[in-house]
Protein backbone atom coordinates (compact mmCIF):
# COMPACT_ATOMS: atom_id res chain seq x y z
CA UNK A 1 -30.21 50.82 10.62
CA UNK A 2 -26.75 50.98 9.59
CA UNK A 3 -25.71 50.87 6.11
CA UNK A 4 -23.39 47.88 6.45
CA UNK A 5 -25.50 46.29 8.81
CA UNK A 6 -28.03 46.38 5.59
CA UNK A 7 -25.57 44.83 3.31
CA UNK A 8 -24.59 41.78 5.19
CA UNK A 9 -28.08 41.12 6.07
CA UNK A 10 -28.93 41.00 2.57
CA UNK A 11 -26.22 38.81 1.91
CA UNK A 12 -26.94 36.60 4.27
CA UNK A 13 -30.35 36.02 2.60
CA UNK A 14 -29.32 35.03 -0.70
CA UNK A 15 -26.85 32.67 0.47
CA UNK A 16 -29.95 31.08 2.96
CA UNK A 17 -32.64 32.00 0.82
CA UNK A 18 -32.09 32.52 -2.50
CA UNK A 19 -29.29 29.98 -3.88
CA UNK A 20 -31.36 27.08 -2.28
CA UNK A 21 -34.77 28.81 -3.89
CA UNK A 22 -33.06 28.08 -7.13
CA UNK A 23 -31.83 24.51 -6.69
CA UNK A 24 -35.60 24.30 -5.27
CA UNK A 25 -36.63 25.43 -8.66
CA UNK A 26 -34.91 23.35 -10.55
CA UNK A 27 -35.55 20.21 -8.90
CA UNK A 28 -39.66 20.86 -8.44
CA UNK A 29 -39.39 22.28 -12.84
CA UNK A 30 -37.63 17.98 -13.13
CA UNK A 31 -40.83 16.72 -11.17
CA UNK A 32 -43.52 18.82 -12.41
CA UNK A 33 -42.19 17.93 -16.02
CA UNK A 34 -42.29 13.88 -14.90
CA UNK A 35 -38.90 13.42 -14.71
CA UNK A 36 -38.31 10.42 -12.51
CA UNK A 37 -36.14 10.55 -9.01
CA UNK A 38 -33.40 8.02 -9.22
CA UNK A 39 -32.19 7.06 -5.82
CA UNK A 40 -29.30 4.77 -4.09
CA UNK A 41 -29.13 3.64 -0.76
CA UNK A 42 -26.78 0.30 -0.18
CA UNK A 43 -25.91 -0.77 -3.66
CA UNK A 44 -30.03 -0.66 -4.49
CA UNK A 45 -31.51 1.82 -6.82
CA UNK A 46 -34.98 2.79 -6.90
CA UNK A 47 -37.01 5.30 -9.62
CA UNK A 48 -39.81 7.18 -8.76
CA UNK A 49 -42.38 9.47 -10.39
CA UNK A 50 -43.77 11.50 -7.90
CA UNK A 51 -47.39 13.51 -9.39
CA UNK A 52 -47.05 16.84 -10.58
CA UNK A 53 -48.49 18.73 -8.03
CA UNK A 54 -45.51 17.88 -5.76
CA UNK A 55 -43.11 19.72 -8.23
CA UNK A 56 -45.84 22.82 -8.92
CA UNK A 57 -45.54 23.16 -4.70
CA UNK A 58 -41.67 22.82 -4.82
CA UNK A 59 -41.98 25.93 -7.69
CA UNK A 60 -43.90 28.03 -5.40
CA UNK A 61 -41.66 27.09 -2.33
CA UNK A 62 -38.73 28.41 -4.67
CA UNK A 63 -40.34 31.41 -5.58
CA UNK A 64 -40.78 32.56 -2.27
CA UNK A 65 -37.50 31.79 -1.35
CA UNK A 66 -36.48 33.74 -3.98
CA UNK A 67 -38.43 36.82 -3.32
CA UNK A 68 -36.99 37.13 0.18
CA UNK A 69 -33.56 38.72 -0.16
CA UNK A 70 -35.79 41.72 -2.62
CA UNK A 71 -38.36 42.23 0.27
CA UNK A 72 -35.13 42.61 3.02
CA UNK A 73 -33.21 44.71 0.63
CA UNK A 74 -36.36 46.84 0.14
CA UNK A 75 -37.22 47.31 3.29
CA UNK A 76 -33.33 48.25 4.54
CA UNK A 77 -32.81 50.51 1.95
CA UNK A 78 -35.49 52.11 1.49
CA UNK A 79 -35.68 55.91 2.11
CA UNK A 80 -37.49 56.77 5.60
CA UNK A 81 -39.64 59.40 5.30
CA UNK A 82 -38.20 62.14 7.56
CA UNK A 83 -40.26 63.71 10.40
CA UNK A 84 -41.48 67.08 9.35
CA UNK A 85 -40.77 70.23 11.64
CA UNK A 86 -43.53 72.87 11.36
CA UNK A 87 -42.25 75.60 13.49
CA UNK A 88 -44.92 77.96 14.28
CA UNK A 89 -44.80 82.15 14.68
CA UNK A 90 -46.36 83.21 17.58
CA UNK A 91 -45.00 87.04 17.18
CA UNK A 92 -48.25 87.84 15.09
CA UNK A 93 -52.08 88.62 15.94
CA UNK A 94 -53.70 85.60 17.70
CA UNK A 95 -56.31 84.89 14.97
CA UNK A 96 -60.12 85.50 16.15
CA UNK A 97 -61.78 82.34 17.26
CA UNK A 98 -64.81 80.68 15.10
């Protein structure tokens, strides 16, 4: 794959991964802590408290969303093993067979 190619791809998946894996954070660390959710819709504001478990989810959620961009930038940078070339010498003695 071409270098560039590798760059913008990588790119790509922090802006769609990894920036919203850390607003993801944030918000599930404000529910998992109890923080209540203040909402408006039409002039009428509701609070809720949603249970903890929600916000431990939204943390793992983030987390992967995180590690994405660090698995594709592994994986297209890496160093590709190159194919090895064993030439053989067939000028010698053909060795006895066992």
């Amino acid at each position: 794959m071409n270098r560039t190619v590798g760059i913008i791809l990588t790119v790509v998946t922090i802006f769609c991964c990894a920036c919203p894996g850390f607003i993801l954070c944030i918000g599930g660390g404000m529910i998992a802590a109890g923080q209540p959710v203040t909402t408006t819709v039409n002039d009428v504001q509701s609070v809720q408290t949603y249970p903890p478990a929600v916000g431990i989810a939204l943390l793992c959620l983030s987390l992967i969303l995180i590690v994405i961009p660090f698995v594709v930038g592994f994986f297209v940078f890496r160093n590709k093993p190159a194919a090895a070339v064993v030439q053989q010498d067939f000028s010698g003695p053909i060795p006895p067979a066992s």
